[in-house]
C-alpha atoms as a PDB file:
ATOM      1  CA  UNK A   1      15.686  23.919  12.769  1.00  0.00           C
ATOM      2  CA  UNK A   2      15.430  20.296  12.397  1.00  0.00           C
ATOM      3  CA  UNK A   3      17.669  17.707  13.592  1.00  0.00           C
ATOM      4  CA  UNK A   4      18.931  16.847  10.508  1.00  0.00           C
ATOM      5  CA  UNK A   5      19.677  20.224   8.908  1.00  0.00           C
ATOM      6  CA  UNK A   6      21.645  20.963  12.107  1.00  0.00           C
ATOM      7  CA  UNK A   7      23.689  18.158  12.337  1.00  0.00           C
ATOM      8  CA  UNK A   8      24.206  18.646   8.523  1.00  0.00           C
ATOM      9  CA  UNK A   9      25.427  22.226   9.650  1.00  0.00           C
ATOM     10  CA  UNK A  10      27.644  21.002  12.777  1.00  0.00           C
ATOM     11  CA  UNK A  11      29.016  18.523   9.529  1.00  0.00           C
ATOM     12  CA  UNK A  12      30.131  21.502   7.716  1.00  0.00           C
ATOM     13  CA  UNK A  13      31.769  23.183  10.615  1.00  0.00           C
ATOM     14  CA  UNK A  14      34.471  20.328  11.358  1.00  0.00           C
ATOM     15  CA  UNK A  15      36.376  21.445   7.707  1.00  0.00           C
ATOM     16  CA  UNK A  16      37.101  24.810   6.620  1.00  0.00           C
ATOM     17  CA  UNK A  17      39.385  27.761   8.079  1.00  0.00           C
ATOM     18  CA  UNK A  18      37.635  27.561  11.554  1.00  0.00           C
ATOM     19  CA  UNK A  19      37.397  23.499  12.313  1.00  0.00           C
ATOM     20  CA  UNK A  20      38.944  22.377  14.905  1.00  0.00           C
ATOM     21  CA  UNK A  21      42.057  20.727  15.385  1.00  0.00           C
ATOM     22  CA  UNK A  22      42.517  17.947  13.291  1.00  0.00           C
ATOM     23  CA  UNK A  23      42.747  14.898  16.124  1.00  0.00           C
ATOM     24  CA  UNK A  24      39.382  16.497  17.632  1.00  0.00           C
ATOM     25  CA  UNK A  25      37.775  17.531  14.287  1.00  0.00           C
ATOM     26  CA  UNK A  26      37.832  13.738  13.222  1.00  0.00           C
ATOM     27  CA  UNK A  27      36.456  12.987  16.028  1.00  0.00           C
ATOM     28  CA  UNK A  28      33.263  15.132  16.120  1.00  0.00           C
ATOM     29  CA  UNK A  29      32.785  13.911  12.363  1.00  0.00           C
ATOM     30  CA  UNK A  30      32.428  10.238  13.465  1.00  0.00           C
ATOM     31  CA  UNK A  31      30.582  11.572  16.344  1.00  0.00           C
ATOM     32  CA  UNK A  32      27.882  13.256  13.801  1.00  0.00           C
ATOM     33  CA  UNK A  33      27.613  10.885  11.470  1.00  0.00           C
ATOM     34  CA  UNK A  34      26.549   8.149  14.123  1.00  0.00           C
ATOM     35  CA  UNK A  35      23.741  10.577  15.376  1.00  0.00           C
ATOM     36  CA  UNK A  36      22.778  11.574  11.703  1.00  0.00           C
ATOM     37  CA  UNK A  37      22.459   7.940  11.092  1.00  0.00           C
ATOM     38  CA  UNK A  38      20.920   7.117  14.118  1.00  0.00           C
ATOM     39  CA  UNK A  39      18.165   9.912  13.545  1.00  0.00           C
ATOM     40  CA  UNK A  40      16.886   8.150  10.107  1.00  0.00           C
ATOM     41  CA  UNK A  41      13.767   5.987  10.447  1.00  0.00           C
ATOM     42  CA  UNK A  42      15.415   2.098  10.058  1.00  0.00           C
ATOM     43  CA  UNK A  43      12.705   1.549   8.071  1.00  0.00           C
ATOM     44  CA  UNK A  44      14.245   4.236   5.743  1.00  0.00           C
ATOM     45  CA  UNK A  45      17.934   3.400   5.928  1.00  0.00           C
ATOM     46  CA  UNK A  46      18.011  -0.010   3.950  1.00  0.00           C
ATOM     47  CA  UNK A  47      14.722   1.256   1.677  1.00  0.00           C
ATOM     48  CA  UNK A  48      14.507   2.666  -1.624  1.00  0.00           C
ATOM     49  CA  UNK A  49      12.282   5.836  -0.980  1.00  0.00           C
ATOM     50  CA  UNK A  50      12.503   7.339  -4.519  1.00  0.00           C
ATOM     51  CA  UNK A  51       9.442   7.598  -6.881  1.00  0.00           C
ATOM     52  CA  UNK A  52       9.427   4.488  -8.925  1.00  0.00           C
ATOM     53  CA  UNK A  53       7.606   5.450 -12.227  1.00  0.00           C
ATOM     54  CA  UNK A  54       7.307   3.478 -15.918  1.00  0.00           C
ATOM     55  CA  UNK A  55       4.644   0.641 -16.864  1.00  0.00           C
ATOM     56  CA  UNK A  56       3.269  -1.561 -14.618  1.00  0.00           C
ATOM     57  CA  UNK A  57       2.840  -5.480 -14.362  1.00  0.00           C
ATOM     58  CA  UNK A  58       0.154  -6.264 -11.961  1.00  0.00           C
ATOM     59  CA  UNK A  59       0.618  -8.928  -9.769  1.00  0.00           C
ATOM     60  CA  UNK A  60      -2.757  -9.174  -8.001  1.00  0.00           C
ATOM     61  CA  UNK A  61      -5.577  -6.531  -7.135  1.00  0.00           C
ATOM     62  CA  UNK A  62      -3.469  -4.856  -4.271  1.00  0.00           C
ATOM     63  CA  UNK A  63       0.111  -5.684  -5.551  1.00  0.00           C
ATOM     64  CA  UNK A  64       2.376  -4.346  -8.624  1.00  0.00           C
ATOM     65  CA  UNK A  65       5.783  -4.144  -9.940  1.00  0.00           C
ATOM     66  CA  UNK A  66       7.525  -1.191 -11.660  1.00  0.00           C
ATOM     67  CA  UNK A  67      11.184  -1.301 -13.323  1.00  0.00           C
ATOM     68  CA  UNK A  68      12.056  -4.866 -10.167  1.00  0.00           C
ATOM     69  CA  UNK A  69      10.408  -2.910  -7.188  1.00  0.00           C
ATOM     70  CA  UNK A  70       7.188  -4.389  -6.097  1.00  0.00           C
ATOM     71  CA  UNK A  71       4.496  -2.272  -4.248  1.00  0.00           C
ATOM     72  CA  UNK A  72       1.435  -2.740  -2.576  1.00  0.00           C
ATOM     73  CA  UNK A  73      -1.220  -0.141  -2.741  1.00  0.00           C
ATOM     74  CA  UNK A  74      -1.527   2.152   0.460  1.00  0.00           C
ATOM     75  CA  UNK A  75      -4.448   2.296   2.649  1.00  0.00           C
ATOM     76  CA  UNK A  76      -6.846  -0.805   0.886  1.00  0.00           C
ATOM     77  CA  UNK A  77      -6.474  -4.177   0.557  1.00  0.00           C
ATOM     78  CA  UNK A  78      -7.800  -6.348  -2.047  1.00  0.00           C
ATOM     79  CA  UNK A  79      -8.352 -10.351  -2.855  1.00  0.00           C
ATOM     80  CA  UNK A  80      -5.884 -12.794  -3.494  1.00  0.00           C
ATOM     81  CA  UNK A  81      -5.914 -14.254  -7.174  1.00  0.00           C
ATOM     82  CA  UNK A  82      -7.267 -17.262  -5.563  1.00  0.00           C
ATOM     83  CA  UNK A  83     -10.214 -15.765  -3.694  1.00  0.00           C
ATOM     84  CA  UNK A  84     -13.939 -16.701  -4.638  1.00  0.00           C
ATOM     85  CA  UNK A  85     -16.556 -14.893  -3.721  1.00  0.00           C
ATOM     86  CA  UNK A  86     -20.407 -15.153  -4.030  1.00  0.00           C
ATOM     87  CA  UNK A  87     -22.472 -13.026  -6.533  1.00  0.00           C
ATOM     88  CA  UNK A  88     -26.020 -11.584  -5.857  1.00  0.00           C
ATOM     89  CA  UNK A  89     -27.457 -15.089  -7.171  1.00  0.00           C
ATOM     90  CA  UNK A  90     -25.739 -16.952  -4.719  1.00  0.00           C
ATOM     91  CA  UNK A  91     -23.112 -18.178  -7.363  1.00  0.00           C
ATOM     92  CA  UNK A  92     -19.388 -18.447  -6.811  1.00  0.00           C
ATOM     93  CA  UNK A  93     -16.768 -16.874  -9.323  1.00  0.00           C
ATOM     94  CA  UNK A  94     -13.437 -15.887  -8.919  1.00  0.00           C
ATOM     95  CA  UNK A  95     -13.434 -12.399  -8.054  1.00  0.00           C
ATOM     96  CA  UNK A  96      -9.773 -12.561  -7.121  1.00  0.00           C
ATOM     97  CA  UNK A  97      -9.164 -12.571 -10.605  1.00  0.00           C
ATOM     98  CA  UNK A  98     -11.291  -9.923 -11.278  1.00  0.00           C
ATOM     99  CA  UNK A  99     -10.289  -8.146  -8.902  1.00  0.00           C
ATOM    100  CA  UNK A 100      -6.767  -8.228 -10.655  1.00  0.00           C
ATOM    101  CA  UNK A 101      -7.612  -7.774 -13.924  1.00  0.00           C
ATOM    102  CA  UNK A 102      -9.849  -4.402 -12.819  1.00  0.00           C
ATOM    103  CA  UNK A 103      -6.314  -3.475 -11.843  1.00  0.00           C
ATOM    104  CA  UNK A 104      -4.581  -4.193 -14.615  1.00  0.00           C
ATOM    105  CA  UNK A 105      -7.319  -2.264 -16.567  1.00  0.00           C
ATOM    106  CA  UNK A 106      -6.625   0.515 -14.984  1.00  0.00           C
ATOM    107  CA  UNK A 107      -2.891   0.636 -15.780  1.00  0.00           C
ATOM    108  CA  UNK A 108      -3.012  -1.147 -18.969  1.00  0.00           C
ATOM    109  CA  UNK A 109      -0.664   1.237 -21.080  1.00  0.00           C
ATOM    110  CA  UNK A 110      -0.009   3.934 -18.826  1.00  0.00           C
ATOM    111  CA  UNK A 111       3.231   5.290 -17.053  1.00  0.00           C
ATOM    112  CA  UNK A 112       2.061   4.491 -13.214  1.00  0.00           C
ATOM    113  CA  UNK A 113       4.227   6.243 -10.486  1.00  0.00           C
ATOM    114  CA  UNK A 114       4.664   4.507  -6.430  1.00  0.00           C
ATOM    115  CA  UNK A 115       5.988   6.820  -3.827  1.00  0.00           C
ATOM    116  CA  UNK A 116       7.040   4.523  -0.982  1.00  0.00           C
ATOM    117  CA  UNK A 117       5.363   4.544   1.693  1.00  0.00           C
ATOM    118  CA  UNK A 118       7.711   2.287   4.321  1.00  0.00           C
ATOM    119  CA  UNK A 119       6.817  -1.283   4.841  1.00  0.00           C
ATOM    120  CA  UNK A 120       4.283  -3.288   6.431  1.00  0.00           C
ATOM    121  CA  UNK A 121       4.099  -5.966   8.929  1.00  0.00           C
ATOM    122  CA  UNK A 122       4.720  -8.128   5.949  1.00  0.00           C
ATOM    123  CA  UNK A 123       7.717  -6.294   4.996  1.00  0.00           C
ATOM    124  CA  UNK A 124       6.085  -5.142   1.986  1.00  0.00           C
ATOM    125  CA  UNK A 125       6.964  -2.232   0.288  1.00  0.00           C
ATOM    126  CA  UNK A 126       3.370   0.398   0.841  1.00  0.00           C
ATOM    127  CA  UNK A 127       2.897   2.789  -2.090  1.00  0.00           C
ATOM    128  CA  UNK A 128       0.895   5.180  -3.105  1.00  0.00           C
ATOM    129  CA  UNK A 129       0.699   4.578  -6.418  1.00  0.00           C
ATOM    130  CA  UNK A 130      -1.083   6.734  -9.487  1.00  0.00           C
ATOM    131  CA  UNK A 131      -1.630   7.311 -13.028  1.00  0.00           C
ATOM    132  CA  UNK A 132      -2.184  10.454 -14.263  1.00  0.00           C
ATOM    133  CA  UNK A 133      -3.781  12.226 -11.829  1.00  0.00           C
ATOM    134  CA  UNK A 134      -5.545   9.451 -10.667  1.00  0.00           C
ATOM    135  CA  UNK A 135      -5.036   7.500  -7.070  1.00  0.00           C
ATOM    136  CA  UNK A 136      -5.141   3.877  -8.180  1.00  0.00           C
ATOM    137  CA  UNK A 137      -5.687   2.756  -4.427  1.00  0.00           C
ATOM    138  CA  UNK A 138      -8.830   5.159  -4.390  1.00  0.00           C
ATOM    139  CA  UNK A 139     -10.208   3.391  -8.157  1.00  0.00           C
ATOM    140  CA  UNK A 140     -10.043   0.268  -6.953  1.00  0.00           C
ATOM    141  CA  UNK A 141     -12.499   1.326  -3.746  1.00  0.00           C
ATOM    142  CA  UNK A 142     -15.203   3.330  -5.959  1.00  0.00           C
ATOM    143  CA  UNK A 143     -14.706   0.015  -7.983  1.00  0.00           C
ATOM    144  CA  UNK A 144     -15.931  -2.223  -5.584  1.00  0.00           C
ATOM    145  CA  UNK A 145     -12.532  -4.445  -5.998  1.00  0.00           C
ATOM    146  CA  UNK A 146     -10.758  -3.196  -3.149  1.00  0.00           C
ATOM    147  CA  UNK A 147     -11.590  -2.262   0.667  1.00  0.00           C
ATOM    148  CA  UNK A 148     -10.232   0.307   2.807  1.00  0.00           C
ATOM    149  CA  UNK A 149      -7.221  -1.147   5.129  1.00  0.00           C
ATOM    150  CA  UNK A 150      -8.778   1.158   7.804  1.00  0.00           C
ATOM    151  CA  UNK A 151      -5.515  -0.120  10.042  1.00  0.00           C
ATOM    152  CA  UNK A 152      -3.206   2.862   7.938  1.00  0.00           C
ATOM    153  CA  UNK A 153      -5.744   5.060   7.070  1.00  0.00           C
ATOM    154  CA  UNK A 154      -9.662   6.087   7.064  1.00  0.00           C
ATOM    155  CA  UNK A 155      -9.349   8.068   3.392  1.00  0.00           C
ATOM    156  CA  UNK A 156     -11.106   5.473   1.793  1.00  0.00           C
ATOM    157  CA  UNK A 157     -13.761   4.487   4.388  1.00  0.00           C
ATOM    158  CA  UNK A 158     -16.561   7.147   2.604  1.00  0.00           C
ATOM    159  CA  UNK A 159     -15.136   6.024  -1.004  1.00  0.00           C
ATOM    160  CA  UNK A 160     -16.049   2.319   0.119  1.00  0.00           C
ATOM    161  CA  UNK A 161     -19.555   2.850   1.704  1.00  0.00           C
ATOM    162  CA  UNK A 162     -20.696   4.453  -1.861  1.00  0.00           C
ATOM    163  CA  UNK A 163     -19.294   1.344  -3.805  1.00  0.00           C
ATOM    164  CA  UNK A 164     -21.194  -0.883  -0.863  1.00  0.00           C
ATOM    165  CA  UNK A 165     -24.604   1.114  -1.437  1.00  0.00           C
ATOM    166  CA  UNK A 166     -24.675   0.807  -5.360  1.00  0.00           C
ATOM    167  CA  UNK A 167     -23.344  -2.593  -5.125  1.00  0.00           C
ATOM    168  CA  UNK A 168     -20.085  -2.203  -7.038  1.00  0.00           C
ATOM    169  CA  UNK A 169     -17.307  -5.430  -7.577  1.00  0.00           C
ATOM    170  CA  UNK A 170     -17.011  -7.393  -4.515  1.00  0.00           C
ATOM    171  CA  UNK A 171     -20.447  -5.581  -3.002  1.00  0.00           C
ATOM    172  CA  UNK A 172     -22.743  -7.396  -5.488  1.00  0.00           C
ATOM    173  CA  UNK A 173     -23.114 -10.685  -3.127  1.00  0.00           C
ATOM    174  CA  UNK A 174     -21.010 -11.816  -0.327  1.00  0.00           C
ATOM    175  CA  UNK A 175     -17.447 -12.426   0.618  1.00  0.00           C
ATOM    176  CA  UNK A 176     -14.846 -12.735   3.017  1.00  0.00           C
ATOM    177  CA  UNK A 177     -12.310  -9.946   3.693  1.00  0.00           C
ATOM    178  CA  UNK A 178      -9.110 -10.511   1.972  1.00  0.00           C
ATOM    179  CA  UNK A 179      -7.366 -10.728   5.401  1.00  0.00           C
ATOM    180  CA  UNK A 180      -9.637 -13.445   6.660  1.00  0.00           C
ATOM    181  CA  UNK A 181      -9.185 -15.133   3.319  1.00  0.00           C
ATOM    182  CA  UNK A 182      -6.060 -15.435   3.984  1.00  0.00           C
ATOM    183  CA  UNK A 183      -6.256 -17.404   7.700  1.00  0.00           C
ATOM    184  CA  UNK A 184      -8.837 -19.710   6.388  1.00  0.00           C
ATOM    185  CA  UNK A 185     -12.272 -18.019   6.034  1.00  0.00           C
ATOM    186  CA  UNK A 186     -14.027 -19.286   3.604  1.00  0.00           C
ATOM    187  CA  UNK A 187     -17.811 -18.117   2.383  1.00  0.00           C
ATOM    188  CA  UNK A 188     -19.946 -20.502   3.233  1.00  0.00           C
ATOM    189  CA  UNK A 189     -22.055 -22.505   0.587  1.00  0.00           C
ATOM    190  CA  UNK A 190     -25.203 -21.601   1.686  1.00  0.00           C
ATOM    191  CA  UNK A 191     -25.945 -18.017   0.452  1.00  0.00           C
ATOM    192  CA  UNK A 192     -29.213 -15.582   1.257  1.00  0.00           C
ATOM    193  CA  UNK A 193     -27.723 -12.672  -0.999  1.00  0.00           C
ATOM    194  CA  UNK A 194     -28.575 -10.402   2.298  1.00  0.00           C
ATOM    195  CA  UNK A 195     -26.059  -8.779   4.382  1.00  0.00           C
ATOM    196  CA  UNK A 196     -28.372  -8.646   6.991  1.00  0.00           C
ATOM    197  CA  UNK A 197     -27.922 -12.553   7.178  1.00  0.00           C
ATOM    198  CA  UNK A 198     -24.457 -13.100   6.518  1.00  0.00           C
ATOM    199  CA  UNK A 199     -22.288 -14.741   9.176  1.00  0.00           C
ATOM    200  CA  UNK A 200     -19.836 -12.938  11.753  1.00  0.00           C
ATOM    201  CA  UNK A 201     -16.913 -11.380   9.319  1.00  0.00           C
ATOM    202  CA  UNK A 202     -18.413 -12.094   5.798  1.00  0.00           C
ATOM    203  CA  UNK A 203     -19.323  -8.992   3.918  1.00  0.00           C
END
């Protein structure tokens, strides 16, 4: 039995022909009710945790918003709109964008559902968010737009080395990870096109 069914039974026990007397009764109530509520995750407590589910306007490559409640995909991470990256050429273009818009692709039309996940450090709400049958976090890696977040999970870690090997959205040249993009890392101008010879933390 778990902790909450039992307390939820104890509940039940403090009315009816059998409760207690009435001083004590209202006691043990207040009593449970602390420990119930003490029991829940605080994470949980102030968080919507019900399945979100209608269309989808996509904020950026990682982030999206269904019915006011804004997720970000669980287990990846993706570029910011403003992100640049370098193509197999050497080239910059803005695969931030791209990113996005691969996203926005993929839910262009659809009913999407997001079951919470908790926050992050960011106090972001994580979600694992699909269409159809299909994990949106988990088309964005075989993509090439997204990489795994290997910090909450390593589902995605085989999913990304394919889309490295063949090359696939951000794997075509070089770039920084979105996290680094985001302290300052910038690719640099100079550009071999060979991950053998790209700089500490560029892809």
């Amino acid at each position: 039995m778990t902790g909450g069914v039992g307390i939820a039974d104890a509940l039940r026990r403090t009315s009816g022909p059998f409760a207690p007397r009435p001083l004590f009764a209202r006691w043990l109530r207040a009593a449970l009710i602390s420990l119930a509520s003490f029991l829940i995750p605080l994470d949980l407590r102030a968080a919507d945790v019900s399945v979100a589910s209608g269309a989808a306007a996509v904020i950026d490559a990682s982030h999206l918003e269904i019915a006011g409640r804004r997720f970000k995909l669980y287990g990846i991470d993706a570029p910011d709109i403003d992100e640049t990256c370098n193509d197999a050429q050497g080239k910059e273009y803005p695969c931030g964008a791209d990113a996005r818009q691969a996203l926005a692709d993929l839910v262009k039309g659809g009913s999407v559902s997001c079951l919470p996940r908790g926050p992050n450090e960011n106090d972001e709400t994580l979600g694992v968010c699909s269409i159809g049958t299909s994990d949106l976090a988990q088309a964005m890696i075989d993509a090439g737009w997204a990489i795994a977040d290997r910090t909450r999970t390593l589902y995605y870690e085989k999913a990304e080395e394919e889309a490295r090997v063949k090359k696939q959205g951000l794997w075509q040249g070089q770039f920084v990870p979105p996290g680094d993009w985001r302290v300052g890392e910038r690719v640099p101008q100079s550009h071999t096109g060979n991950k053998e010879n790209s700089p500490e933390k560029l892809f």
